[in-house]
C-alpha atoms as a PDB file:
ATOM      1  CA  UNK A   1       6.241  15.941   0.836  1.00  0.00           C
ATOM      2  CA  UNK A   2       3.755  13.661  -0.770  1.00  0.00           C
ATOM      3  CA  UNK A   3       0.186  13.767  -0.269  1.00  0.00           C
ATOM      4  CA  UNK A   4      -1.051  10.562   1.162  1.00  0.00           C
ATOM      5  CA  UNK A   5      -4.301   8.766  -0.751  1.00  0.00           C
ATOM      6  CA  UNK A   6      -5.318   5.680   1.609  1.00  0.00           C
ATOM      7  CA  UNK A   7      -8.230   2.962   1.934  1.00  0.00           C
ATOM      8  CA  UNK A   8      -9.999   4.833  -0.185  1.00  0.00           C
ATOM      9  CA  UNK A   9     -12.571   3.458  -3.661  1.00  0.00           C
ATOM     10  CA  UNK A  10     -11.963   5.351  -6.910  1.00  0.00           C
ATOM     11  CA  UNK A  11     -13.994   5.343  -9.683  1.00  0.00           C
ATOM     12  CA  UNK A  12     -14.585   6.660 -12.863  1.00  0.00           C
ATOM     13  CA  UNK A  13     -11.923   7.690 -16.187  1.00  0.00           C
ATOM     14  CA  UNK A  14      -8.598   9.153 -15.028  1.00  0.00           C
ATOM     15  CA  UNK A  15      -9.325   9.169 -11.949  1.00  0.00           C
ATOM     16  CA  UNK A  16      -6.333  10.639 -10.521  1.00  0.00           C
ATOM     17  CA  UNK A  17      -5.019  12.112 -13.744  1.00  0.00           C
ATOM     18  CA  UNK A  18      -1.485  13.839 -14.007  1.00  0.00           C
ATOM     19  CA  UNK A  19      -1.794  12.919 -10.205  1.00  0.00           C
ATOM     20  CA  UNK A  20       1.923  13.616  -8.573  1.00  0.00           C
ATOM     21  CA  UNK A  21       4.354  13.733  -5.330  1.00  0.00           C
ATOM     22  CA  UNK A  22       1.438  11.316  -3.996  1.00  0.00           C
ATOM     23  CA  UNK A  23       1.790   8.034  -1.608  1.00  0.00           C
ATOM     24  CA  UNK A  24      -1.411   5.967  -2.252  1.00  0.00           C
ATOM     25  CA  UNK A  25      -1.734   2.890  -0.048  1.00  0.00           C
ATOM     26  CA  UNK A  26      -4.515   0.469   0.459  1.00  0.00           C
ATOM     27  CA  UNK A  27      -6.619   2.051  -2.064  1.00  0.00           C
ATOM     28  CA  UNK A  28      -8.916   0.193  -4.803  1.00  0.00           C
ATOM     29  CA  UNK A  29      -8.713   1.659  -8.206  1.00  0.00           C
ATOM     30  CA  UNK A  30     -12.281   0.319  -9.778  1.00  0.00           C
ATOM     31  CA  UNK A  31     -14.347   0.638 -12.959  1.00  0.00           C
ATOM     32  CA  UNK A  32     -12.058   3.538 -14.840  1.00  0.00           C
ATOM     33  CA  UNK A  33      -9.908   3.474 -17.649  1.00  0.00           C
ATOM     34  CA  UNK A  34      -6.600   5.123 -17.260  1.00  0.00           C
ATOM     35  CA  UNK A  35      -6.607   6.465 -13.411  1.00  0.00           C
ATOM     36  CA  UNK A  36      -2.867   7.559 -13.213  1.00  0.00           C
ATOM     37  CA  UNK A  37      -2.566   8.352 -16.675  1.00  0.00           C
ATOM     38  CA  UNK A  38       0.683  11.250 -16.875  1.00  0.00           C
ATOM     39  CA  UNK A  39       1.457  10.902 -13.780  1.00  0.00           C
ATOM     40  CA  UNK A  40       4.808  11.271 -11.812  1.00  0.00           C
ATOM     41  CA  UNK A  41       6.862  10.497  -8.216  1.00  0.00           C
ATOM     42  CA  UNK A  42       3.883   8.472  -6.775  1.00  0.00           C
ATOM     43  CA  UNK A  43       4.719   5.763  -3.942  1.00  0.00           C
ATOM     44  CA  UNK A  44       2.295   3.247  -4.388  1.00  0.00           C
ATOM     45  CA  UNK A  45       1.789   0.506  -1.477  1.00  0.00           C
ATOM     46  CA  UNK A  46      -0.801  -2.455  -1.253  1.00  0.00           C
ATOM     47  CA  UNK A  47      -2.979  -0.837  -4.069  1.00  0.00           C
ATOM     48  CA  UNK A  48      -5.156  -2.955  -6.238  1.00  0.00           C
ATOM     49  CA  UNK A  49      -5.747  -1.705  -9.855  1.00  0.00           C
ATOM     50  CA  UNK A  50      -9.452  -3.730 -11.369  1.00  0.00           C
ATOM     51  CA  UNK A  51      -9.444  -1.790 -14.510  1.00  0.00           C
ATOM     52  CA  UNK A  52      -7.431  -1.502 -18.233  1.00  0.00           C
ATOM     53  CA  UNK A  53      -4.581   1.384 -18.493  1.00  0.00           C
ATOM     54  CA  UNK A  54      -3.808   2.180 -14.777  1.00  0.00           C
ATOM     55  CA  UNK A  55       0.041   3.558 -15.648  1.00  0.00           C
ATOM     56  CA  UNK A  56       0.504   4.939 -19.172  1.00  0.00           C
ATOM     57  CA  UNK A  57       3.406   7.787 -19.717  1.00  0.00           C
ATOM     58  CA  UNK A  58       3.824   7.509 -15.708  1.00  0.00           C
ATOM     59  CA  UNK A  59       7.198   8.440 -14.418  1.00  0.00           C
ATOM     60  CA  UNK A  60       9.348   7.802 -11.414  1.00  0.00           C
ATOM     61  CA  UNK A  61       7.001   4.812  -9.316  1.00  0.00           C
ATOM     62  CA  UNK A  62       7.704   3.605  -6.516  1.00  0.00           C
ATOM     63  CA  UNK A  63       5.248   0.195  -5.991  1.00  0.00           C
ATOM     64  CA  UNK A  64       5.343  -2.713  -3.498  1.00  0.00           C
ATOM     65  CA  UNK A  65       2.732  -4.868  -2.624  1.00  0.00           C
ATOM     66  CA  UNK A  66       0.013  -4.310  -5.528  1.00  0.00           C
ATOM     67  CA  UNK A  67      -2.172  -6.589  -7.518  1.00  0.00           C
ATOM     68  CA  UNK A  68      -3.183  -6.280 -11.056  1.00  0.00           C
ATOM     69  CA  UNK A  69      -6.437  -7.718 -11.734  1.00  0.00           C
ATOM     70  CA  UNK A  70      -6.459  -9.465 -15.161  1.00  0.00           C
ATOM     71  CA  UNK A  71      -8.829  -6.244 -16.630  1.00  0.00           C
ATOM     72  CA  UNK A  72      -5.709  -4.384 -15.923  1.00  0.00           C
ATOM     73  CA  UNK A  73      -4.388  -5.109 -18.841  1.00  0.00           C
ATOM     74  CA  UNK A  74      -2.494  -3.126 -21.127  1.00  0.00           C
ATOM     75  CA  UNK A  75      -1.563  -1.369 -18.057  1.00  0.00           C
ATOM     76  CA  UNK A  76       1.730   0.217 -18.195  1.00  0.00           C
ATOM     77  CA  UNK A  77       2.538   1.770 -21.663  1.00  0.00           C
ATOM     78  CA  UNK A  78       5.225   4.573 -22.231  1.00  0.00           C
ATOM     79  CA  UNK A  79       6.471   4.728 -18.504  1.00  0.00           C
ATOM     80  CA  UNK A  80       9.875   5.566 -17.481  1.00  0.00           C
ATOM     81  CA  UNK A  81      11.387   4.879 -14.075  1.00  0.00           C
ATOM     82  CA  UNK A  82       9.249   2.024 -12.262  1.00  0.00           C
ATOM     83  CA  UNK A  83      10.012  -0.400  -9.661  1.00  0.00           C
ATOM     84  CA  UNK A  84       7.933  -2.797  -8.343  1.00  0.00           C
ATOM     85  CA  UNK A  85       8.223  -5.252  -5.856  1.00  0.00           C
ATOM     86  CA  UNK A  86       6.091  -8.120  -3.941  1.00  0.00           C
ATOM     87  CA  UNK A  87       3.302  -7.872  -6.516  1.00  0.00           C
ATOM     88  CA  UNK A  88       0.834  -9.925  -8.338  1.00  0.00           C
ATOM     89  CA  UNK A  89       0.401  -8.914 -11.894  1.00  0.00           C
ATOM     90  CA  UNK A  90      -2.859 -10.739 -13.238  1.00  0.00           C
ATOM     91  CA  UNK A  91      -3.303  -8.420 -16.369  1.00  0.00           C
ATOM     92  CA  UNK A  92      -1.468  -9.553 -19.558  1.00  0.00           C
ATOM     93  CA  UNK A  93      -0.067  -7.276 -22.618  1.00  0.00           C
ATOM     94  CA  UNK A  94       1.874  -5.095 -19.380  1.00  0.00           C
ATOM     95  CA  UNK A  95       5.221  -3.124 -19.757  1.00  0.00           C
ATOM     96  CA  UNK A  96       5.349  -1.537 -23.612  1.00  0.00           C
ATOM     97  CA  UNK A  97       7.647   0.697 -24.618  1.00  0.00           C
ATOM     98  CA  UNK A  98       8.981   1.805 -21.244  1.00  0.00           C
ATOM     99  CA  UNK A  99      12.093   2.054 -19.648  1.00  0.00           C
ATOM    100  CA  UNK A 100      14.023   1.840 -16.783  1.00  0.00           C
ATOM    101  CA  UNK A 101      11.556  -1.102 -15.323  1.00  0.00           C
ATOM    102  CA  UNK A 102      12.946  -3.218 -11.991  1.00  0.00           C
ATOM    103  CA  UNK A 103      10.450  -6.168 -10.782  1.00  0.00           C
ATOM    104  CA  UNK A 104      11.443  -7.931  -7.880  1.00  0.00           C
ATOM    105  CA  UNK A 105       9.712 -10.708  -6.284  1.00  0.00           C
ATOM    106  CA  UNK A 106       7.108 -10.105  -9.060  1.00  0.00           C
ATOM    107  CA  UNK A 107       4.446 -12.890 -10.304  1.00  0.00           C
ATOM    108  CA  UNK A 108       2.861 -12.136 -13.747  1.00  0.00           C
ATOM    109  CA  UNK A 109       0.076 -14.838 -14.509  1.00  0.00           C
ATOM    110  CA  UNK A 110      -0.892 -14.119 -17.589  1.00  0.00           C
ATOM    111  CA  UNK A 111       1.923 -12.630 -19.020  1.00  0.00           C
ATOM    112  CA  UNK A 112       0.843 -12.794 -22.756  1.00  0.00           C
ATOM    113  CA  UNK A 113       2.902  -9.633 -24.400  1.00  0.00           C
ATOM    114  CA  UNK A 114       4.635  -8.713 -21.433  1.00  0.00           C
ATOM    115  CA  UNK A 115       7.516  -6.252 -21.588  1.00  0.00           C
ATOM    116  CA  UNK A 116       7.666  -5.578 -25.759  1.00  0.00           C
ATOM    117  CA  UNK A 117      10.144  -3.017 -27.010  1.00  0.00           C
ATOM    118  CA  UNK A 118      11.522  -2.243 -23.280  1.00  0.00           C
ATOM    119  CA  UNK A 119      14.815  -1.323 -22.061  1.00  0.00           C
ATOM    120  CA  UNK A 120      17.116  -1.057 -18.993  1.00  0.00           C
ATOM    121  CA  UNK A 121      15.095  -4.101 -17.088  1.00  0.00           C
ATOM    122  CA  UNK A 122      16.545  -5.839 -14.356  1.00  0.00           C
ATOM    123  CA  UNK A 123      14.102  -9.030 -13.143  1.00  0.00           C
ATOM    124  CA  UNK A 124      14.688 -10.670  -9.244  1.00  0.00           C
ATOM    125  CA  UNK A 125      12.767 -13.244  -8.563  1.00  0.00           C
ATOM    126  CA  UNK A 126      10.168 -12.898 -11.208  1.00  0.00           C
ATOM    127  CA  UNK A 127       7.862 -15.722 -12.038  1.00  0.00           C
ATOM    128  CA  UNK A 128       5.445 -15.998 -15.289  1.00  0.00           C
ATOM    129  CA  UNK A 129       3.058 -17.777 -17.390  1.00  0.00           C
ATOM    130  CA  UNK A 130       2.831 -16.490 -20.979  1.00  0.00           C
ATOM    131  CA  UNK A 131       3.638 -16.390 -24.898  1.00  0.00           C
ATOM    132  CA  UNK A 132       6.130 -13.680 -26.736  1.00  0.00           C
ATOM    133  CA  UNK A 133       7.588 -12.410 -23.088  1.00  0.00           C
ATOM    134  CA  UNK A 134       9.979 -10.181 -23.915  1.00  0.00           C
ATOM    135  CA  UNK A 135       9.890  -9.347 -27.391  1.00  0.00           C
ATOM    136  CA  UNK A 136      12.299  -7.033 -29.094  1.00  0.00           C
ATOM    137  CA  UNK A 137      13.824  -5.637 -25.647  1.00  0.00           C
ATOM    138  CA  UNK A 138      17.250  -4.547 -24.491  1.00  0.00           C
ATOM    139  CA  UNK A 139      19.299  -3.996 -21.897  1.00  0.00           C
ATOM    140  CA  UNK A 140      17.867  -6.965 -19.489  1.00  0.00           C
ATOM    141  CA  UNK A 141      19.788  -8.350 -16.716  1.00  0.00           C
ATOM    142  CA  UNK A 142      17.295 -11.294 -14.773  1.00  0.00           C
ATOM    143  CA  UNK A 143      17.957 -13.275 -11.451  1.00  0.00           C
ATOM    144  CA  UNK A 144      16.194 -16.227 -10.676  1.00  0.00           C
ATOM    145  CA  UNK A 145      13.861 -16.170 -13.355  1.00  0.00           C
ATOM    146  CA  UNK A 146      11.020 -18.598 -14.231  1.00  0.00           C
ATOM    147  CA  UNK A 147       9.073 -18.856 -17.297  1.00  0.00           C
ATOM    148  CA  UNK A 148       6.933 -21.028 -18.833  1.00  0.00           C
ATOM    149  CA  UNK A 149       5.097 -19.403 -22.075  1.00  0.00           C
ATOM    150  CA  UNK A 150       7.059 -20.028 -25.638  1.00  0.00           C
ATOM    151  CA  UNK A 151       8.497 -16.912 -28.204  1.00  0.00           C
ATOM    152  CA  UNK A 152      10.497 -16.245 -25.110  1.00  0.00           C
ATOM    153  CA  UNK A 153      12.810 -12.413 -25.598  1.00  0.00           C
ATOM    154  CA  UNK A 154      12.280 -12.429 -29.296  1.00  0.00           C
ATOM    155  CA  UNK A 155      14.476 -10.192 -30.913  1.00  0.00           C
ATOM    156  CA  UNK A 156      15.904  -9.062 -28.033  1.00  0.00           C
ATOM    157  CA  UNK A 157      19.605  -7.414 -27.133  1.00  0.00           C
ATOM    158  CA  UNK A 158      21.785  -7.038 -24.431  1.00  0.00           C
ATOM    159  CA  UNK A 159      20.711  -9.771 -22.140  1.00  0.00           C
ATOM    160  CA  UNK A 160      22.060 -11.226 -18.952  1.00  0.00           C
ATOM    161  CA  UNK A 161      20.251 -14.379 -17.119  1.00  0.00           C
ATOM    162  CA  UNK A 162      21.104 -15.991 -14.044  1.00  0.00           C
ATOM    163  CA  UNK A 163      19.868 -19.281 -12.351  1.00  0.00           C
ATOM    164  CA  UNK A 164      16.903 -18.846 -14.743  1.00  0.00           C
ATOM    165  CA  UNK A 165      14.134 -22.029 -15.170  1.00  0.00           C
ATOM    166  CA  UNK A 166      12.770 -21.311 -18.772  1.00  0.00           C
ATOM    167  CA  UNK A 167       9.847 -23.615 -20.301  1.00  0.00           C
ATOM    168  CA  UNK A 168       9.757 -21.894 -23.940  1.00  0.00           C
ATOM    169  CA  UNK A 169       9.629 -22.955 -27.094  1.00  0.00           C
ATOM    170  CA  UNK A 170      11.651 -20.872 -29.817  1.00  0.00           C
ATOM    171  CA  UNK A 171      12.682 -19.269 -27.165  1.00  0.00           C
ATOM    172  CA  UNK A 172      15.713 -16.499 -27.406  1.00  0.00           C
ATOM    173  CA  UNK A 173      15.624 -16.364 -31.618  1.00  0.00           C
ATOM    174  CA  UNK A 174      16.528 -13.324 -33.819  1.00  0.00           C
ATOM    175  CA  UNK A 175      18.735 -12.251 -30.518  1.00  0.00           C
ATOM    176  CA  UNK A 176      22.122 -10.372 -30.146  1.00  0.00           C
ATOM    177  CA  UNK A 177      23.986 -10.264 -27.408  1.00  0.00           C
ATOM    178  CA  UNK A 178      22.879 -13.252 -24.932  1.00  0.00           C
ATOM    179  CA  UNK A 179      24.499 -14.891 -21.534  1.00  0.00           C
ATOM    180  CA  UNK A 180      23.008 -17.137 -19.970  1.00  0.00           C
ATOM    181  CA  UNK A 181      24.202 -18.595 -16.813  1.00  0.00           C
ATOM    182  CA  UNK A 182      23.189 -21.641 -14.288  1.00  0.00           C
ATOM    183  CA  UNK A 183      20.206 -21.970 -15.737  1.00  0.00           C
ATOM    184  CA  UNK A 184      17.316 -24.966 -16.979  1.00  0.00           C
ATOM    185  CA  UNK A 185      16.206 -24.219 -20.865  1.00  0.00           C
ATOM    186  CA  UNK A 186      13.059 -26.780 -22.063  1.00  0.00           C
ATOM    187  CA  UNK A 187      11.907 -26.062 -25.507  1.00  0.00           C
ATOM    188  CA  UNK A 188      12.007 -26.837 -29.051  1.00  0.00           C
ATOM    189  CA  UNK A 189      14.111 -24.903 -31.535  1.00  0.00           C
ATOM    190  CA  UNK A 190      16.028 -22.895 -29.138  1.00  0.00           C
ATOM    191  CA  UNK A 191      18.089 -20.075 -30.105  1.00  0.00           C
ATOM    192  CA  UNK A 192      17.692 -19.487 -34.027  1.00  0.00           C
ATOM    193  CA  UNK A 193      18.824 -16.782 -36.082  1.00  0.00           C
ATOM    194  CA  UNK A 194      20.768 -15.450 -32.969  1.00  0.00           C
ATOM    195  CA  UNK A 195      24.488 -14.146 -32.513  1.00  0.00           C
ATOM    196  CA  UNK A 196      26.880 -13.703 -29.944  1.00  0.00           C
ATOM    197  CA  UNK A 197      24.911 -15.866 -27.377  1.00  0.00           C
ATOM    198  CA  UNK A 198      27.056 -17.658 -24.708  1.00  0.00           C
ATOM    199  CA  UNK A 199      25.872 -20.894 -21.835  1.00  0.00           C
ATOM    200  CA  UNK A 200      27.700 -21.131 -18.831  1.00  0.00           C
ATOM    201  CA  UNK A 201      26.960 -24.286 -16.557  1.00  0.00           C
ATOM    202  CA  UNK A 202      23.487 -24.872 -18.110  1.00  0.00           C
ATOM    203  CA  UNK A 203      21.192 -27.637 -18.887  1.00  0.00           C
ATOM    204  CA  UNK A 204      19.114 -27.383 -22.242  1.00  0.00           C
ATOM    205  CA  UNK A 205      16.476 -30.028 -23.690  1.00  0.00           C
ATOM    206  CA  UNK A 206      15.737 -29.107 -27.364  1.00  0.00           C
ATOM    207  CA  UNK A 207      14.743 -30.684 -30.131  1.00  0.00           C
ATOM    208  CA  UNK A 208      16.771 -29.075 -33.173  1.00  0.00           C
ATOM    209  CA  UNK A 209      17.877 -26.530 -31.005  1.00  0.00           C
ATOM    210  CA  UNK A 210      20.942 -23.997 -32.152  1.00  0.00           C
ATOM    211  CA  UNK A 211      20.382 -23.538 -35.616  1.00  0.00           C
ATOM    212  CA  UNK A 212      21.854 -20.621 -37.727  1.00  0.00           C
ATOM    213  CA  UNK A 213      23.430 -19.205 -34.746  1.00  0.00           C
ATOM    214  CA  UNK A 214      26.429 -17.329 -35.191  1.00  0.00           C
ATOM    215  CA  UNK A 215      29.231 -17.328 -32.632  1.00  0.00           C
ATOM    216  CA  UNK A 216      27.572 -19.459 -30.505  1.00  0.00           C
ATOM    217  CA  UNK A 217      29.301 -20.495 -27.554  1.00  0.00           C
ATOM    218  CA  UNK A 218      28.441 -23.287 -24.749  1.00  0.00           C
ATOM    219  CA  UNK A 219      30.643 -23.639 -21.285  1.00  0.00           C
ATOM    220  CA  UNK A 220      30.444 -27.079 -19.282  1.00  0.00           C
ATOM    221  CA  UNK A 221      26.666 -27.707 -20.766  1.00  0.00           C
ATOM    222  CA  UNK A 222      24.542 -30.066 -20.672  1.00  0.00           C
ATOM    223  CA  UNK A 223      21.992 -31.015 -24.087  1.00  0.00           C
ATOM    224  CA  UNK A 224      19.456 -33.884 -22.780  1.00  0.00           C
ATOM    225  CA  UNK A 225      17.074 -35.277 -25.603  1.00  0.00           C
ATOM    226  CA  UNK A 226      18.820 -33.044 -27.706  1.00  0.00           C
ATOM    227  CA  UNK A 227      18.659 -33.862 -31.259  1.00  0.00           C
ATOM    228  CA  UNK A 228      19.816 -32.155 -34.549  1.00  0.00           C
ATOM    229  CA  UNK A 229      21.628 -29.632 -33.079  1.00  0.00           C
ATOM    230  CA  UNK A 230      23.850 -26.774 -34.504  1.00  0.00           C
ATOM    231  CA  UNK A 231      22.681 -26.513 -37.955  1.00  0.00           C
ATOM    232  CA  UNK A 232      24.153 -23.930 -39.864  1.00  0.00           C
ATOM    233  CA  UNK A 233      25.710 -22.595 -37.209  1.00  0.00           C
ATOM    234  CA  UNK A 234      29.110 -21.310 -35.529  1.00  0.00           C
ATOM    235  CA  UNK A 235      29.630 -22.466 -32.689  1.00  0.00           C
ATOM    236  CA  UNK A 236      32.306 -23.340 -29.825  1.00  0.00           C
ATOM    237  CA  UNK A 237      30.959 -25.653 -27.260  1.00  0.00           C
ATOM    238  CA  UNK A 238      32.075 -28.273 -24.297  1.00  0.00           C
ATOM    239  CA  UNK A 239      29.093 -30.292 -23.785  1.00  0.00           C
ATOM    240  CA  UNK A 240      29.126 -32.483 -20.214  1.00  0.00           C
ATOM    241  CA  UNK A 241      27.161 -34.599 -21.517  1.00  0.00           C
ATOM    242  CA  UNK A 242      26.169 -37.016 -24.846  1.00  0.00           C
ATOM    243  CA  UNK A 243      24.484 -35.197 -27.282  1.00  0.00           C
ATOM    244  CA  UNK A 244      21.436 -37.535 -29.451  1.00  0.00           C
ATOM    245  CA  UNK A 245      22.307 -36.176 -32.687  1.00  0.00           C
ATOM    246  CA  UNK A 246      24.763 -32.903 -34.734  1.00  0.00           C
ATOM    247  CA  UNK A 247      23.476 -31.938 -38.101  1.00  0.00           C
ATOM    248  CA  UNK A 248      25.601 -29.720 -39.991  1.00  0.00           C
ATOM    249  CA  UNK A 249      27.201 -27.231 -38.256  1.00  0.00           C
ATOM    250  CA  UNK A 250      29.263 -24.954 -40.372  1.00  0.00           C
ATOM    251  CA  UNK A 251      32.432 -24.384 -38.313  1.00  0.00           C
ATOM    252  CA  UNK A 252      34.268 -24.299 -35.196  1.00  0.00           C
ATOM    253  CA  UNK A 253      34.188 -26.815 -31.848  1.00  0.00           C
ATOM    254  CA  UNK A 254      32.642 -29.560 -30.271  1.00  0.00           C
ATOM    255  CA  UNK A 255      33.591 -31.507 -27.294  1.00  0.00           C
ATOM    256  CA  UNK A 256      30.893 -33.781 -25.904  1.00  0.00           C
ATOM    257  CA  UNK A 257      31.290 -37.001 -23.666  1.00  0.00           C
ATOM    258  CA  UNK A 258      29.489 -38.633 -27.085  1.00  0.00           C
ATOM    259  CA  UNK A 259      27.380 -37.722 -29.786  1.00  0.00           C
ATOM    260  CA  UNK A 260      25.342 -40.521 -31.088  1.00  0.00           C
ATOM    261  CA  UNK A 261      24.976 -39.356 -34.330  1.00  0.00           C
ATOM    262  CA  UNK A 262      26.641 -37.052 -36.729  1.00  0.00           C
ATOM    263  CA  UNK A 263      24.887 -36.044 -39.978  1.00  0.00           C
ATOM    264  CA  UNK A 264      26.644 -34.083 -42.699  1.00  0.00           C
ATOM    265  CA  UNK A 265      24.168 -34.439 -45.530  1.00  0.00           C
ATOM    266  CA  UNK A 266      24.507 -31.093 -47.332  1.00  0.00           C
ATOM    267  CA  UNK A 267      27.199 -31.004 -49.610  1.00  0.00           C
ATOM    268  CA  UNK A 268      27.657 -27.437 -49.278  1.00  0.00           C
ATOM    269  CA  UNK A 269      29.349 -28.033 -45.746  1.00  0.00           C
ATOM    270  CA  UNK A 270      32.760 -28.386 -45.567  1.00  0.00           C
ATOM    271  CA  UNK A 271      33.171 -30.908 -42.000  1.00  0.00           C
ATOM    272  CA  UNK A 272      36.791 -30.158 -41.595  1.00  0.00           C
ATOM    273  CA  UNK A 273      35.685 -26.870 -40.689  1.00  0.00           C
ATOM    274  CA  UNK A 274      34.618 -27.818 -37.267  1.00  0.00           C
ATOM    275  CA  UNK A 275      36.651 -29.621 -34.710  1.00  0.00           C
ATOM    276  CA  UNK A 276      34.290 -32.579 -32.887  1.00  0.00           C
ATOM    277  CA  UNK A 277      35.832 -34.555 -30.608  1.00  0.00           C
ATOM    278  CA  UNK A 278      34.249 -37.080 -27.634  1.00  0.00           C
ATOM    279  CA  UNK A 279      35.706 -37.823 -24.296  1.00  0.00           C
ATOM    280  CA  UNK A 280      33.693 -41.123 -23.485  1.00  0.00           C
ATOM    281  CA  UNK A 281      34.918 -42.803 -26.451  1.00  0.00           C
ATOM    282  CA  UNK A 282      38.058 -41.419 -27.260  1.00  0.00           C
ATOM    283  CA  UNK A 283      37.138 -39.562 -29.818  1.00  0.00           C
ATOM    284  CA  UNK A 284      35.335 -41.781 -31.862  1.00  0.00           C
ATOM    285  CA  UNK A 285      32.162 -40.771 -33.087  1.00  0.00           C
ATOM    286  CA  UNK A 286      28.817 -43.115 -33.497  1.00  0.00           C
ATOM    287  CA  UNK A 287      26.929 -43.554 -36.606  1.00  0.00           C
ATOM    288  CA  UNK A 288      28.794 -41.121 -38.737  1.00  0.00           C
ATOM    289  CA  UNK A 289      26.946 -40.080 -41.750  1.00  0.00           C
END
């Protein structure tokens, strides 16, 4: 049975140190770095944390209902086993090197460096605000995600998104492993150096977007204002829409109800390697060059 830690004011470094099998609720945790440092099996309920490092190398957490002030930051490092729901997290630079994280119903405000080098992390209903979310993690399946903050999942692997709004810039490059479902992508450059990243019924804005992608792959899509797309890239795509401008893509398919302009200018692309077709026009492209 846990111990039970309520309304109470805490003070002071570590103050609750290698603290376990304890349900704190309605407790302040003040002035006083690292106060559940190496701790395990808490249940933590309408808690507020004012101070840096309140869960580092933590294990098996059990959270609704807390706020993260933005001093909290840096504030869960090396933890295994969390779940949080119902929160606000002020704090930036949270989630590093942990695992097995679940946020649900979760607002991060400043979510500058949030969740780097992660793994196993499923996201419901998460909202943030913040650059390089999501760098180099794995294993991610997210629900209803919104984002705005650019350097979105850099490097990351093993990712599954669903009815996601994402406001990001560069968002999703040097990534393996992507699918991305019923979702609204805004951003520049989207998607570089990735492979094996697949759209399903989603609507992308990007400027130069798709570039050296390989095995690319884009299901009843829709590129607005999207120009110079699919350089140096692989890709198999049905596009719902027109698409402003194609720039050397190095093989495969693309349907689109027009493409304005096609531009092979590097004579090291072969264009009978990709199949591009238009269903407005009848095939016929605009502006060929």
């Amino acid at each position: 049975m846990s111990e039970i830690i309520k309304q109470q004011y805490l003070t002071g470094e570590r103050a609750l140190f290698q603290g376990h099998d304890l349900a704190i609720s309605e407790t302040v945790f003040a002035n006083g770095e690292s106060p559940l440092k190496e701790s395990h099996d808490l249940i933590l309920n309408n808690d507020t944390f004012e101070w840096k490092y309140p869960l580092w190398y933590s294990q098996h957490i059990q959270a609704q209902n807390l706020t993260l002030l933005e001093m909290a930051r840096s504030g869960i490092w090396y933890t295994k086993d969390i779940a949080i729901s119902d929160s606000l997290i002020q704090a930036p630079k949270n989630f590093r090197r942990s695992e097995k994280i679940k946020l649900t119903r979760v607002e991060l405000t400043h979510a500058e460096e949030t969740l780097w080098n992660c793994r196993q992390i499923e996201l419901d209903h998460v909202t943030a605000d913040g650059d390089y979310f999501g760098m180099n993690s794995q294993q991610i399946t997210a629900d209803h995600l919104a984002i705005s903050g650019n350097y979105l999942f850099d490097g990351g692997r093993d990712i599954v998104v669903d009815h996601a709004r994402l406001i990001a810039k560069d968002a999703f490059w040097n990534c393996e492993n992507v699918v991305i479902k019923n979702s609204t992508i805004i951003g520049e450059y989207f998607g570089w150096n990735s492979r094996n990243v697949t759209l399903i019924n989603c609507t992308i804005e990007s400027h130069q977007g798709f570039c050296y992608m390989e095995n690319l792959k884009l299901e009843n899509c829709r590129l607005l204002n999207t120009d110079l797309a699919f350089e140096y890239s692989t890709v198999d795509a049905t596009i719902q829409s027109k698409i402003n401008s194609v720039k050397n893509p190095i093989s495969g398919r693309i349907e689109a109800a027009a493409i304005e302009q096609l531009i092979f200018d590097d004579p090291q692309i072969d264009p009978t390697k990709t199949t591009i077709s238009t269903t407005q026009n009848k095939g016929v492209l605009s502006d060929a060059i």
